[in-house]
C-alpha atoms as a PDB file:
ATOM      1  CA  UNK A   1       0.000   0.000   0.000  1.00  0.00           C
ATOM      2  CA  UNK A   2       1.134   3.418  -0.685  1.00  0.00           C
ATOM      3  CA  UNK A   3       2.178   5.379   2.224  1.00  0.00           C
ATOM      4  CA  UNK A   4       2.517   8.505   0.798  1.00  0.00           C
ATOM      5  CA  UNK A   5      -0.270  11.103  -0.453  1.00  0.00           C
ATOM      6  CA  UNK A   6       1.151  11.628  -3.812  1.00  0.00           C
ATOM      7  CA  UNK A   7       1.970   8.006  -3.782  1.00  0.00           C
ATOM      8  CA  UNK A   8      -1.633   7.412  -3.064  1.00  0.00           C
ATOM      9  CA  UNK A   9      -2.809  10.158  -5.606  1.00  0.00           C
ATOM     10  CA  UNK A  10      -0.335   8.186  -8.303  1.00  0.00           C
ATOM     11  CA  UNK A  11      -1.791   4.988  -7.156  1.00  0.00           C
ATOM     12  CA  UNK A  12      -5.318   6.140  -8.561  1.00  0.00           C
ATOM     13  CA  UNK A  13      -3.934   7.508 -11.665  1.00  0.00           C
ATOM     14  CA  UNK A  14      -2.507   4.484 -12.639  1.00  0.00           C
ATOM     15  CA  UNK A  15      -5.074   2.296 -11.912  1.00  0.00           C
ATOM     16  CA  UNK A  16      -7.656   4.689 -14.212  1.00  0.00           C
ATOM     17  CA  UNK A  17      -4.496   4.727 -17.229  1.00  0.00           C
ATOM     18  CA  UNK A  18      -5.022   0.940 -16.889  1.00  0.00           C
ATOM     19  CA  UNK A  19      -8.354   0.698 -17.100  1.00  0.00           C
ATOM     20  CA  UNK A  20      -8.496   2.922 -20.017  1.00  0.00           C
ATOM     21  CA  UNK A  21      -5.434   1.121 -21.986  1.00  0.00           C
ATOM     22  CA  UNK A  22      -7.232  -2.373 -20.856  1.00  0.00           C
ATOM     23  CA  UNK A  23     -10.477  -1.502 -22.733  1.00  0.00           C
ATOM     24  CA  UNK A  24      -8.597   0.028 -26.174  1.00  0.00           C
ATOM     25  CA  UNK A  25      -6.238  -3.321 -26.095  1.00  0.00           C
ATOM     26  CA  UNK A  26      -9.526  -5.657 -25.777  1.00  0.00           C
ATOM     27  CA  UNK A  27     -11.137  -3.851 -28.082  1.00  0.00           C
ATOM     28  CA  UNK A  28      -8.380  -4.019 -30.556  1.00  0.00           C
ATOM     29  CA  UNK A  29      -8.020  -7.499 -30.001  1.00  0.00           C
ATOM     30  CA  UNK A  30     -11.676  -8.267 -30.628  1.00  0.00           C
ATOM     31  CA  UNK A  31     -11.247  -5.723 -33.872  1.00  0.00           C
ATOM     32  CA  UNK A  32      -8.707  -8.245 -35.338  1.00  0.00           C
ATOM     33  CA  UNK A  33     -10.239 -11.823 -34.645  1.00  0.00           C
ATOM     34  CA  UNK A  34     -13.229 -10.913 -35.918  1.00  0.00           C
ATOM     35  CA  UNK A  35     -11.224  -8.937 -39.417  1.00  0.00           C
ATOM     36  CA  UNK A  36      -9.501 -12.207 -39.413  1.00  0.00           C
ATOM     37  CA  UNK A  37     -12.821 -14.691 -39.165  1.00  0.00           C
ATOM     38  CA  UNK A  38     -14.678 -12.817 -41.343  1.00  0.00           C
ATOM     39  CA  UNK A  39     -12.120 -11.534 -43.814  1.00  0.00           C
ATOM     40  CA  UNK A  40     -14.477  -8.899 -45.140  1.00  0.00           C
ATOM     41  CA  UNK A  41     -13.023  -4.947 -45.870  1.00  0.00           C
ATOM     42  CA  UNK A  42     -14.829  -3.043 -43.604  1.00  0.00           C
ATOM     43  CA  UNK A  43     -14.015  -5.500 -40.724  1.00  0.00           C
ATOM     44  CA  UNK A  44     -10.175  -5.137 -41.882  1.00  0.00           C
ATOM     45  CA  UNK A  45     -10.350  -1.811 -41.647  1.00  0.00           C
ATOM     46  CA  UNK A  46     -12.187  -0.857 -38.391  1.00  0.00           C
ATOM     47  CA  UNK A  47      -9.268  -3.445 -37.173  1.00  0.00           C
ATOM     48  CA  UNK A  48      -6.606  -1.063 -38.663  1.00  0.00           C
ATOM     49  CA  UNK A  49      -8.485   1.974 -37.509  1.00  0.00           C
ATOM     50  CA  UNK A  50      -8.294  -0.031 -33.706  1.00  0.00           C
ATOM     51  CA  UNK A  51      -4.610  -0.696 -33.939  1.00  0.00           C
ATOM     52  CA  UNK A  52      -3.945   3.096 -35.223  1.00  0.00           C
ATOM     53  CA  UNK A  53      -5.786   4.394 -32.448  1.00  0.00           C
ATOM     54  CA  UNK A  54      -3.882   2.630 -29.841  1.00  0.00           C
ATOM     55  CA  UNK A  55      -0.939   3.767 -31.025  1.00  0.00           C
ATOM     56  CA  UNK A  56      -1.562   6.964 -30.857  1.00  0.00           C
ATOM     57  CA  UNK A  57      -2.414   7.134 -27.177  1.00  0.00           C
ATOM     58  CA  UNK A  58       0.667   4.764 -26.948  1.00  0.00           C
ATOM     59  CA  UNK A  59      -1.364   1.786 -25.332  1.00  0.00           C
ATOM     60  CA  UNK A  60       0.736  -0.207 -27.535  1.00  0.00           C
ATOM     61  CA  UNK A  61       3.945   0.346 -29.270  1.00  0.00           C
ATOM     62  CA  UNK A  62       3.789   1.842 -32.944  1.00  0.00           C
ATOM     63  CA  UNK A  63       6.234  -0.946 -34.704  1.00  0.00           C
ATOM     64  CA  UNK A  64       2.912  -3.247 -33.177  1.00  0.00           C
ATOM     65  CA  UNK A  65       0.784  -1.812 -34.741  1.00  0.00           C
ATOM     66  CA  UNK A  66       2.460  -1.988 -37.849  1.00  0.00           C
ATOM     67  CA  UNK A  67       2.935  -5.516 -37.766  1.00  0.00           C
ATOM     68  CA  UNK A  68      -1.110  -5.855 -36.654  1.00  0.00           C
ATOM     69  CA  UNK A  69      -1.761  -3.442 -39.901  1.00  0.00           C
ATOM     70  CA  UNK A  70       0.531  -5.840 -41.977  1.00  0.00           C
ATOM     71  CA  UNK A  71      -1.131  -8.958 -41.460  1.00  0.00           C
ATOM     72  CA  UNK A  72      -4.687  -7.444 -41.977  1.00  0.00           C
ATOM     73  CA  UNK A  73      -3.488  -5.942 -45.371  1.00  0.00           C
ATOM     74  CA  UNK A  74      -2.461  -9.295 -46.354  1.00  0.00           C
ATOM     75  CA  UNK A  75      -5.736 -11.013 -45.933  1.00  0.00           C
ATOM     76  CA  UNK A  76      -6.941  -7.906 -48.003  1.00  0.00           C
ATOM     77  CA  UNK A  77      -4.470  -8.934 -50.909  1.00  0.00           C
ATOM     78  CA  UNK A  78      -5.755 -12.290 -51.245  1.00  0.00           C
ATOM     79  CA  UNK A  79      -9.322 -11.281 -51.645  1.00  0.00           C
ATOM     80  CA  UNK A  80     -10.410 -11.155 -55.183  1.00  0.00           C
ATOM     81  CA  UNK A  81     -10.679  -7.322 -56.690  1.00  0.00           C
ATOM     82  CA  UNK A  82     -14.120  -6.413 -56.807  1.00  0.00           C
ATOM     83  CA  UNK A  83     -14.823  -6.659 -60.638  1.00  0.00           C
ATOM     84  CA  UNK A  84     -15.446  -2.769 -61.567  1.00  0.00           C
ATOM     85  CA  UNK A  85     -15.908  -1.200 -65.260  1.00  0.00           C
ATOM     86  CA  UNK A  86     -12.974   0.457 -66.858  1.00  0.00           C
ATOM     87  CA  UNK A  87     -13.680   4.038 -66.905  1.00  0.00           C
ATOM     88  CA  UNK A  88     -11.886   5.443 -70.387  1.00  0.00           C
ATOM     89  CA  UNK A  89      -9.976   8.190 -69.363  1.00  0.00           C
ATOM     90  CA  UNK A  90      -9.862  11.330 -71.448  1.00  0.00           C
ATOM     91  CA  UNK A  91      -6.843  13.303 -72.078  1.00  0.00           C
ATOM     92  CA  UNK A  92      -6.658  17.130 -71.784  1.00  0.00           C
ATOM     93  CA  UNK A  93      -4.421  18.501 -74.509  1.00  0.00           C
ATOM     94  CA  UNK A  94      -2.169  21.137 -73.097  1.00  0.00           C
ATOM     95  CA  UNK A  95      -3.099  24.690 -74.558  1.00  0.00           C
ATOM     96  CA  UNK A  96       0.351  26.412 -76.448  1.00  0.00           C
ATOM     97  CA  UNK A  97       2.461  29.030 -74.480  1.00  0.00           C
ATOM     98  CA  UNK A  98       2.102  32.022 -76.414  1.00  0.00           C
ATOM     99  CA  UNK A  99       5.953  33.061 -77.045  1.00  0.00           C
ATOM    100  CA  UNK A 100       7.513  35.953 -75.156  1.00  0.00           C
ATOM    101  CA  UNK A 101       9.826  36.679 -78.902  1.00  0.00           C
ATOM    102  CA  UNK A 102       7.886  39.582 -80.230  1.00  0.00           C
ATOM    103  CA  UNK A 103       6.865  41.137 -76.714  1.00  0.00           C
ATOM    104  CA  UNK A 104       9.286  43.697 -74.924  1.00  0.00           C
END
């Protein structure tokens, strides 16, 4: 037990910071099993979006949460691309410089 009253003060602090970094890192976990059972984008992403977020308060380390993004983009890769219609793109002809020769 702390004996002090800062001590006792920094006891309470800490136990809120780990309550708070508890709940991001189980949410975060539960993010990524379920991006990984279902395999579907917007599962992947909100899983990404999780893992980002925790890095940024620093609940977990950032190289972490590069290696969580990682995997996830993988199982992104190996999904099929969504079969879209080529869109022709037109090309926008560059209008001429008029010449600075004649012009003083």
């Amino acid at each position: 037990m702390p004996v002090t009253k800062t001590a006792k003060r920094a006891l309470r602090s800490s136990k809120r910071k780990q309550a708070i970094n508890k709940a991001v890192i189980s949410r975060l976990e539960i993010a990524v099993r379920k991006a990984k059972k279902s395999k579907l984008a917007k599962d992947i992403n909100s899983a990404i979006s999780q893992a980002d977020r925790a890095a940024k308060k620093k609940t977990i380390h950032k190289n972490k949460a590069g290696r969580i993004k990682s995997s996830l983009s993988k199982l992104l890769s190996k999904q099929k691309p969504s079969k879209t219609k080529a869109v022709k793109k037109t090309v926008k002809q560059a209008k001429p410089k008029p010449s600075s020769k004649g012009k003083k």
